[in-house]
PDB file of N, CA and C in Angstrom:
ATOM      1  N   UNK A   1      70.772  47.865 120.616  1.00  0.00           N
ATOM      2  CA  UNK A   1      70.363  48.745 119.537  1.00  0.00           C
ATOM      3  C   UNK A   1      70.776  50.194 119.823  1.00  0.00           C
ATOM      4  N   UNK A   2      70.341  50.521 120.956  1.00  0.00           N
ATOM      5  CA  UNK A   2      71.117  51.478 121.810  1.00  0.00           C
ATOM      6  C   UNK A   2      72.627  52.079 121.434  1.00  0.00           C
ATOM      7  N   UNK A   3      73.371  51.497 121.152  1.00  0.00           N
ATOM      8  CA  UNK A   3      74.867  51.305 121.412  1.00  0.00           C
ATOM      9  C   UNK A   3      75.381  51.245 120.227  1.00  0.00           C
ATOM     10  N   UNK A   4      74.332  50.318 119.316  1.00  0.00           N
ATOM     11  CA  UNK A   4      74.491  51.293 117.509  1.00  0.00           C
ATOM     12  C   UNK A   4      74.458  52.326 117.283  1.00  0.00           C
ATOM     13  N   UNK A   5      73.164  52.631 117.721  1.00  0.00           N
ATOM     14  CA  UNK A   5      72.841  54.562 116.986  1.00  0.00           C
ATOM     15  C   UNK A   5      73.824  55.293 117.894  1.00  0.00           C
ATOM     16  N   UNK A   6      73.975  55.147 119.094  1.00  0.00           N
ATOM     17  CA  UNK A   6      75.242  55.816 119.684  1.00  0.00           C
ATOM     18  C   UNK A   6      76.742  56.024 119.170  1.00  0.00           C
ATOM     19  N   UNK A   7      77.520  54.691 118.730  1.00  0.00           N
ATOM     20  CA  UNK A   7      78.559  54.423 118.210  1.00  0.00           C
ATOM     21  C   UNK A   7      78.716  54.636 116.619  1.00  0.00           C
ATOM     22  N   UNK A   8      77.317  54.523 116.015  1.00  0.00           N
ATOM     23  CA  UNK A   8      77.104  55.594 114.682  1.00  0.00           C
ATOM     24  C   UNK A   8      77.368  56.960 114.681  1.00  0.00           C
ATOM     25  N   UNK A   9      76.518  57.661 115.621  1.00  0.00           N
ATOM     26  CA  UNK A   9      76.553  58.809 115.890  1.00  0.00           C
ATOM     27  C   UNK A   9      77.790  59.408 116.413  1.00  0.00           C
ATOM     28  N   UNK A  10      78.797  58.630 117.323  1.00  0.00           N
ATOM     29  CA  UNK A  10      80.333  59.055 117.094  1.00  0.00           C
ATOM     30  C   UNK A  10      80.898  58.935 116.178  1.00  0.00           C
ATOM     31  N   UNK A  11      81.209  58.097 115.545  1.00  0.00           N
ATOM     32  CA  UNK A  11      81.757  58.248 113.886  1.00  0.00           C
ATOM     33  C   UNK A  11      81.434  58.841 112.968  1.00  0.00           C
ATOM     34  N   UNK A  12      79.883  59.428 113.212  1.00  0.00           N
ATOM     35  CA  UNK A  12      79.769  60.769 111.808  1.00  0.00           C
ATOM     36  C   UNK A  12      80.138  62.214 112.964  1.00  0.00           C
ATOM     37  N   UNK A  13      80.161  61.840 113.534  1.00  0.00           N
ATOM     38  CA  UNK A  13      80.708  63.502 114.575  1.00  0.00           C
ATOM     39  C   UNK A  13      82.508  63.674 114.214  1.00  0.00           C
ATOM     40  N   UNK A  14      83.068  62.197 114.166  1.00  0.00           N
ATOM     41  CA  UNK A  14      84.641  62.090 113.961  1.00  0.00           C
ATOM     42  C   UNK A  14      85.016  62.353 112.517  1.00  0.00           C
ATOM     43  N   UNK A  15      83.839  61.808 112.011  1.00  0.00           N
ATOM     44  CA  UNK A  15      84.198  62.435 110.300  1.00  0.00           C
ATOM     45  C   UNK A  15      83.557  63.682 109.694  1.00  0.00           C
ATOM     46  N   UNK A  16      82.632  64.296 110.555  1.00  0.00           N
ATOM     47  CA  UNK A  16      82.104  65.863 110.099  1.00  0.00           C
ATOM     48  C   UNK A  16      83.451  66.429 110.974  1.00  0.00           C
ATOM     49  N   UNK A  17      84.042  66.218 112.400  1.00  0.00           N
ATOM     50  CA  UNK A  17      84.803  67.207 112.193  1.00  0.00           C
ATOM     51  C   UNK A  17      86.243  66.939 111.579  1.00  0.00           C
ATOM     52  N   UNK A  18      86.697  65.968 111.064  1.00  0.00           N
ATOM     53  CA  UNK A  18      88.119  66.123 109.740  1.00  0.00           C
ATOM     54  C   UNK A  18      87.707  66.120 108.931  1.00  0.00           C
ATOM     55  N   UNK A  19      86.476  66.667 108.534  1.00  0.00           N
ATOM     56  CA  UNK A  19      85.776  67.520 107.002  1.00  0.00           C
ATOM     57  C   UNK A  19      86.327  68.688 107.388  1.00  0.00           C
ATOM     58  N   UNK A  20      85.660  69.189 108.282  1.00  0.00           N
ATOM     59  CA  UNK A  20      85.754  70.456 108.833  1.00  0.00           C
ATOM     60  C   UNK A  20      87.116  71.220 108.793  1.00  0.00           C
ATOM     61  N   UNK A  21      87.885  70.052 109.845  1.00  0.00           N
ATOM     62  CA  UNK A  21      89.563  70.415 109.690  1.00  0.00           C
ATOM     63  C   UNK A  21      90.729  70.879 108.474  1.00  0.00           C
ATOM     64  N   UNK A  22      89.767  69.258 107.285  1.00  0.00           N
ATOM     65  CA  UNK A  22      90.398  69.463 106.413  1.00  0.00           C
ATOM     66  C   UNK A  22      90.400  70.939 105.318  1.00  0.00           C
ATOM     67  N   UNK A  23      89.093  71.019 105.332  1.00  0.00           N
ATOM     68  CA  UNK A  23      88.532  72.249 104.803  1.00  0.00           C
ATOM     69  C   UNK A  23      89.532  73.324 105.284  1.00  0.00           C
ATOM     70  N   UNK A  24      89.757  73.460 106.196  1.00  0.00           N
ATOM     71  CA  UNK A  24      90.195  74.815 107.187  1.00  0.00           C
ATOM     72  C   UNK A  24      91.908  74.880 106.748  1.00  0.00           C
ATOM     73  N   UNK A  25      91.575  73.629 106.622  1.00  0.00           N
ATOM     74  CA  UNK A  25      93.676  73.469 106.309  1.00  0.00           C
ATOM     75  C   UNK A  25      94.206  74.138 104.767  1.00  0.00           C
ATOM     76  N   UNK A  26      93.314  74.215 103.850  1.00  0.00           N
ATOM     77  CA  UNK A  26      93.334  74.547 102.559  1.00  0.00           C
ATOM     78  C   UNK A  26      93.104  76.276 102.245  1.00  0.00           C
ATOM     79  N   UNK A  27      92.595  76.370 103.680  1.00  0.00           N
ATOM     80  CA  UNK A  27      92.743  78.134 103.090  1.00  0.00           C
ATOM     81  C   UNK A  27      94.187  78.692 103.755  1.00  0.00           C
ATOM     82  N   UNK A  28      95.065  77.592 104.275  1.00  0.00           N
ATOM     83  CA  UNK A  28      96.320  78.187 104.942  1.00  0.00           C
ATOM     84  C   UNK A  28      97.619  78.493 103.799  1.00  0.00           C
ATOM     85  N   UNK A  29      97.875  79.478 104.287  1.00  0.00           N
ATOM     86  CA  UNK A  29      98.962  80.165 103.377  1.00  0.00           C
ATOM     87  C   UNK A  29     100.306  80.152 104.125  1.00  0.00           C
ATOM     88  N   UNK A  30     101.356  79.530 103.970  1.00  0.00           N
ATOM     89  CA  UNK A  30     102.430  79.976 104.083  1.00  0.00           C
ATOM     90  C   UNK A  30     102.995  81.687 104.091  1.00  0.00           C
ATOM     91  N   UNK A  31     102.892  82.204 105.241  1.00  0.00           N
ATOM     92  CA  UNK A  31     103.618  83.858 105.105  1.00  0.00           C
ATOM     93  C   UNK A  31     105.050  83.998 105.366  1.00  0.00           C
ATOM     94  N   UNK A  32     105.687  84.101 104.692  1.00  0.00           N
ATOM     95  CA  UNK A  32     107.691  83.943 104.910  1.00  0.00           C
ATOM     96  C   UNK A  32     107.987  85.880 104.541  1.00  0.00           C
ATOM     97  N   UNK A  33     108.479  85.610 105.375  1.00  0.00           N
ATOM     98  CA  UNK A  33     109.558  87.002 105.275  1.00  0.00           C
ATOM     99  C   UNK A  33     110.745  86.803 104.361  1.00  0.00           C
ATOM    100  N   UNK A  34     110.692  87.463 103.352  1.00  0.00           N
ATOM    101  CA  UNK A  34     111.346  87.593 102.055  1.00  0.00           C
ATOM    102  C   UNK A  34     112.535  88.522 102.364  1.00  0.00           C
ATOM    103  N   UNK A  35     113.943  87.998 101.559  1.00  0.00           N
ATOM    104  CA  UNK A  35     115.007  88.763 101.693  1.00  0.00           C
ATOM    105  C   UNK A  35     114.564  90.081 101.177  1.00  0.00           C
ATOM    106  N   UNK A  36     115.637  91.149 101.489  1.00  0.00           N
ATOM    107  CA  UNK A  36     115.603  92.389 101.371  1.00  0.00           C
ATOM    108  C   UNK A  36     115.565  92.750  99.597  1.00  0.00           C
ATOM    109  N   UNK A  37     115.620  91.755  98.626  1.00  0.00           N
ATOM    110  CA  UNK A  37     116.269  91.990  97.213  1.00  0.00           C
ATOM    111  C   UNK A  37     114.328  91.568  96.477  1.00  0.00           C
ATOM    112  N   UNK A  38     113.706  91.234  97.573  1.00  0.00           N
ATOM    113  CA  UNK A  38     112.368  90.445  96.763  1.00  0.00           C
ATOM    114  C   UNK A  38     111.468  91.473  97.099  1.00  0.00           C
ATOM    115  N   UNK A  39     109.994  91.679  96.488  1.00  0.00           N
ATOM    116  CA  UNK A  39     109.059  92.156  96.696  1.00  0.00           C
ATOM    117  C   UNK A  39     108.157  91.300  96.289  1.00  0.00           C
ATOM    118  N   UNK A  40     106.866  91.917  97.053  1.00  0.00           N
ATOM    119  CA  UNK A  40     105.515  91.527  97.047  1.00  0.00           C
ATOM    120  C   UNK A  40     104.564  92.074  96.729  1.00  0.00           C
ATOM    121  N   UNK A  41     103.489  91.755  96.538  1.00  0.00           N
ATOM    122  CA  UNK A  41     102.069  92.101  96.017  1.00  0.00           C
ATOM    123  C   UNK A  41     101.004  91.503  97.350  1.00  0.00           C
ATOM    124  N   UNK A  42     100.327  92.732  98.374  1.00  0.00           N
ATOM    125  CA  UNK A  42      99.415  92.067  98.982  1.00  0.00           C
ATOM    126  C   UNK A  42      98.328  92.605  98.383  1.00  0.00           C
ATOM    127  N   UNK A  43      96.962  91.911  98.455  1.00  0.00           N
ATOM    128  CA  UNK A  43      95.975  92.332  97.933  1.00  0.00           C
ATOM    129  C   UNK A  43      94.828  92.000  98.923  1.00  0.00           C
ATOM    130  N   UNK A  44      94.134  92.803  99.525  1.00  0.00           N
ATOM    131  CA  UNK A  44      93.053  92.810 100.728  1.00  0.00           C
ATOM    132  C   UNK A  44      91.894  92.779 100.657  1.00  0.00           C
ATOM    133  N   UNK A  45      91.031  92.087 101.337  1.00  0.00           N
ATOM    134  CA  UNK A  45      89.504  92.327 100.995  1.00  0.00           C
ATOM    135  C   UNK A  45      88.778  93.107 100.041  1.00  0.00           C
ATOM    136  N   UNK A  46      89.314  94.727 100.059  1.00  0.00           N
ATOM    137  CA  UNK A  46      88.264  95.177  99.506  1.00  0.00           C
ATOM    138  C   UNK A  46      88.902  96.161  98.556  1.00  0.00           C
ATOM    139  N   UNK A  47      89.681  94.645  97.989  1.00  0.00           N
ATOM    140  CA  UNK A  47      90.702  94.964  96.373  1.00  0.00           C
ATOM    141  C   UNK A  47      91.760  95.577  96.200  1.00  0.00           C
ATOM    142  N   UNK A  48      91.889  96.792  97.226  1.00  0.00           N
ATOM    143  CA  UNK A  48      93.349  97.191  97.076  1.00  0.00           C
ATOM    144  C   UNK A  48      94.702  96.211  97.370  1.00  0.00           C
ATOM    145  N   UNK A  49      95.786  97.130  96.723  1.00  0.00           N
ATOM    146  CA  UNK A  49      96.644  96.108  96.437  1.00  0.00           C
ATOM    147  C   UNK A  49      97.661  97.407  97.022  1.00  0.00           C
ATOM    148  N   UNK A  50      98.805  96.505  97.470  1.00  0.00           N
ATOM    149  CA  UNK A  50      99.922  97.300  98.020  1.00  0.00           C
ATOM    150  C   UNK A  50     101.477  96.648  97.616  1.00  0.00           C
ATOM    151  N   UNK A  51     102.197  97.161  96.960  1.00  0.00           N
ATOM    152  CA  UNK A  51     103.788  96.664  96.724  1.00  0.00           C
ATOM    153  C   UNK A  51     104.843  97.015  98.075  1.00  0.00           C
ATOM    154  N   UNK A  52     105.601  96.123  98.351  1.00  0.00           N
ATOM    155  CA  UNK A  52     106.283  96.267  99.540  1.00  0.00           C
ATOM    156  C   UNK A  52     106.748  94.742  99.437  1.00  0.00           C
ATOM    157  N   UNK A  53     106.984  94.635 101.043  1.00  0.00           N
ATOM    158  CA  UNK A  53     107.748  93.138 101.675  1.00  0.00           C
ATOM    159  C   UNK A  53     107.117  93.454 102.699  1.00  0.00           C
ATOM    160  N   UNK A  54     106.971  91.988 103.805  1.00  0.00           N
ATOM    161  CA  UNK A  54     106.562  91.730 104.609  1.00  0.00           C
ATOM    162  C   UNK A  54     107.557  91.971 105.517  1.00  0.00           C
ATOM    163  N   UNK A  55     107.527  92.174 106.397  1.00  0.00           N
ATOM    164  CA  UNK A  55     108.893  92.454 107.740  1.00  0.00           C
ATOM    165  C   UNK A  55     108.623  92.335 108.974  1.00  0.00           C
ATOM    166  N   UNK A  56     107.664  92.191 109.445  1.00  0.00           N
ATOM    167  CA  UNK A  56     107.138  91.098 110.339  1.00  0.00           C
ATOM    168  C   UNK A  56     105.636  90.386 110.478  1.00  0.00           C
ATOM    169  N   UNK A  57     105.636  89.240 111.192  1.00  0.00           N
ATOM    170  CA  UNK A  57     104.692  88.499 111.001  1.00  0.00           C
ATOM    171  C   UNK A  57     104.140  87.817 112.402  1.00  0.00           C
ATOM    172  N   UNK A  58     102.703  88.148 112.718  1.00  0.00           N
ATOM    173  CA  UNK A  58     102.644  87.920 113.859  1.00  0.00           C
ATOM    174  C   UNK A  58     101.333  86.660 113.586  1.00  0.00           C
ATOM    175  N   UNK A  59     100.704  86.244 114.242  1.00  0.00           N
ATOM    176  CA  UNK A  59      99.071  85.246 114.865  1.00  0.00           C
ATOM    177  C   UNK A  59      98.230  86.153 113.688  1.00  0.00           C
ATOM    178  N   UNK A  60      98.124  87.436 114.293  1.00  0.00           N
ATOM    179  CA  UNK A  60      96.883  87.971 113.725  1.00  0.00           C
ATOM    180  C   UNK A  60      97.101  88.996 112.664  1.00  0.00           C
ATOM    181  N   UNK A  61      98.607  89.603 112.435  1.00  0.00           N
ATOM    182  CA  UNK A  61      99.045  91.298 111.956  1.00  0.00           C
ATOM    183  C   UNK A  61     100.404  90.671 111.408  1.00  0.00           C
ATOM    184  N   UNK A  62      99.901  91.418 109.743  1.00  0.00           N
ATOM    185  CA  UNK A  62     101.375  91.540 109.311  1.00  0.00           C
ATOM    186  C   UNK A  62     101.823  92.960 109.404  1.00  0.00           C
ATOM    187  N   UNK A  63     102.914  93.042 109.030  1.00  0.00           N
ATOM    188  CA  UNK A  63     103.301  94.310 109.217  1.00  0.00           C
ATOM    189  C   UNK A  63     104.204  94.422 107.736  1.00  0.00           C
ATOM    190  N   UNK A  64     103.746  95.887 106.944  1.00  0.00           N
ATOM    191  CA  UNK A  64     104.417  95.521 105.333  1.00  0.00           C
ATOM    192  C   UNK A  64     104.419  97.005 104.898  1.00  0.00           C
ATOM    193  N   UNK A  65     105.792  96.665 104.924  1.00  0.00           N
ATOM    194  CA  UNK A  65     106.718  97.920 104.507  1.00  0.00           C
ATOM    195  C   UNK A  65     106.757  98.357 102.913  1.00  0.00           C
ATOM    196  N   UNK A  66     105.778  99.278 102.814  1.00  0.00           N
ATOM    197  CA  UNK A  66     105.821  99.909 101.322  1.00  0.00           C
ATOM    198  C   UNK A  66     107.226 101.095 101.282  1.00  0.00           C
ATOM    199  N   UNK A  67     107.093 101.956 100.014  1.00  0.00           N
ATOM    200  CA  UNK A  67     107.889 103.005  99.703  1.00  0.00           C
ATOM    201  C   UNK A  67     107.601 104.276 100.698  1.00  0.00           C
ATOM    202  N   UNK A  68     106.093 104.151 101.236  1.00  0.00           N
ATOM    203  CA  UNK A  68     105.154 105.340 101.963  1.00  0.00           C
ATOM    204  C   UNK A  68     105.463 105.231 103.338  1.00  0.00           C
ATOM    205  N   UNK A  69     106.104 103.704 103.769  1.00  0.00           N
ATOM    206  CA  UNK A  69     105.859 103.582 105.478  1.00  0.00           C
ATOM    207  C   UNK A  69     105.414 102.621 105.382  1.00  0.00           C
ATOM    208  N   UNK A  70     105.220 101.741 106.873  1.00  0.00           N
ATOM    209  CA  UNK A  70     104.865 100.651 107.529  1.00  0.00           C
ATOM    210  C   UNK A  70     103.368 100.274 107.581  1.00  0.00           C
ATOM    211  N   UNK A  71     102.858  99.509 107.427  1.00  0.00           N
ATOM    212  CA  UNK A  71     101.879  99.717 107.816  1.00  0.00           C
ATOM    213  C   UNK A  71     101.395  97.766 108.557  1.00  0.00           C
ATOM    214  N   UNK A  72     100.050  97.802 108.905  1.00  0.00           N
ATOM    215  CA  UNK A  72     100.101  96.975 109.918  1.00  0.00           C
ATOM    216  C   UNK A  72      98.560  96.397 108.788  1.00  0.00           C
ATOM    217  N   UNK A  73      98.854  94.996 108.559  1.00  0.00           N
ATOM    218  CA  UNK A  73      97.625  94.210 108.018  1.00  0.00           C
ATOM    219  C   UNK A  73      96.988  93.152 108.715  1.00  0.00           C
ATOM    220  N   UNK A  74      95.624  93.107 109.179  1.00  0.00           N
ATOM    221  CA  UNK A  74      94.990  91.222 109.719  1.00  0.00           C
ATOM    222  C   UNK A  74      95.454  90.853 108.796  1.00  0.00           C
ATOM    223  N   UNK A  75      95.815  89.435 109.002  1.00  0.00           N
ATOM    224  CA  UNK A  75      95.349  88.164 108.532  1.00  0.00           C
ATOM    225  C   UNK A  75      94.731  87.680 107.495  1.00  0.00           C
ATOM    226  N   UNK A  76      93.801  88.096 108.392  1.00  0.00           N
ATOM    227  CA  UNK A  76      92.296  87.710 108.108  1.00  0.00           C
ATOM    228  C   UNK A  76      91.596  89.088 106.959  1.00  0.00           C
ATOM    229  N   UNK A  77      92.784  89.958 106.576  1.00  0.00           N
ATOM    230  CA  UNK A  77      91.633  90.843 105.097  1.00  0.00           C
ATOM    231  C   UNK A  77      92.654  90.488 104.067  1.00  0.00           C
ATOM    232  N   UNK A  78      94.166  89.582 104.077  1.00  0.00           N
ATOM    233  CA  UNK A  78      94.664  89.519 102.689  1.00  0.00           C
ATOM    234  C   UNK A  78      94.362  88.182 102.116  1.00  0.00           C
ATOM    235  N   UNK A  79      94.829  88.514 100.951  1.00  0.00           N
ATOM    236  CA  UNK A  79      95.062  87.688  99.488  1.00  0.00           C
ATOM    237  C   UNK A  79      95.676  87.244  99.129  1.00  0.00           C
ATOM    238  N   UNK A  80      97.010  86.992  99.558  1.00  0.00           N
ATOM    239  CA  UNK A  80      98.257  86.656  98.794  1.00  0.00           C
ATOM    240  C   UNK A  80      98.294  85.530  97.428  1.00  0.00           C
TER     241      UNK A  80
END
């Protein structure tokens, strides 16, 4: 009986976490560095919006070249 509730209890741990996974996979965005002829629209947490291209792309920091200069964005505050 033992060895039920045990071997239950691994299989809802294996399927809460590829809930989990799956969930996580759906907020992923493709970020591509766009030829020199394209532009973009980023838009950040707390609504502003910036026109430019992306020009490099790191783990945590984009880096996106407006008309004003470079500037350096997380991740983790855009919108695309």
């Amino acid at each position: 009986m033992k060895r039920i509730y045990f071997t239950m209890l691994i299989v809802i741990f294996i399927v809460f976490t590829q809930l989990i996974s799956i969930e996580q996979s759906k907020d992923f965005i493709n970020l591509s560095i766009p030829d020199s002829t394209q532009v973009q629209i980023i838009t950040i947490n707390d609504g502003s919006s910036f026109l430019g291209r992306i020009i490099k792309i790191g783990e945590e920091k984009i880096k996106f070249e407006t008309k004003y200069g470079v500037m350096t964005i997380s991740v983790f505050e855009r919108e695309i």
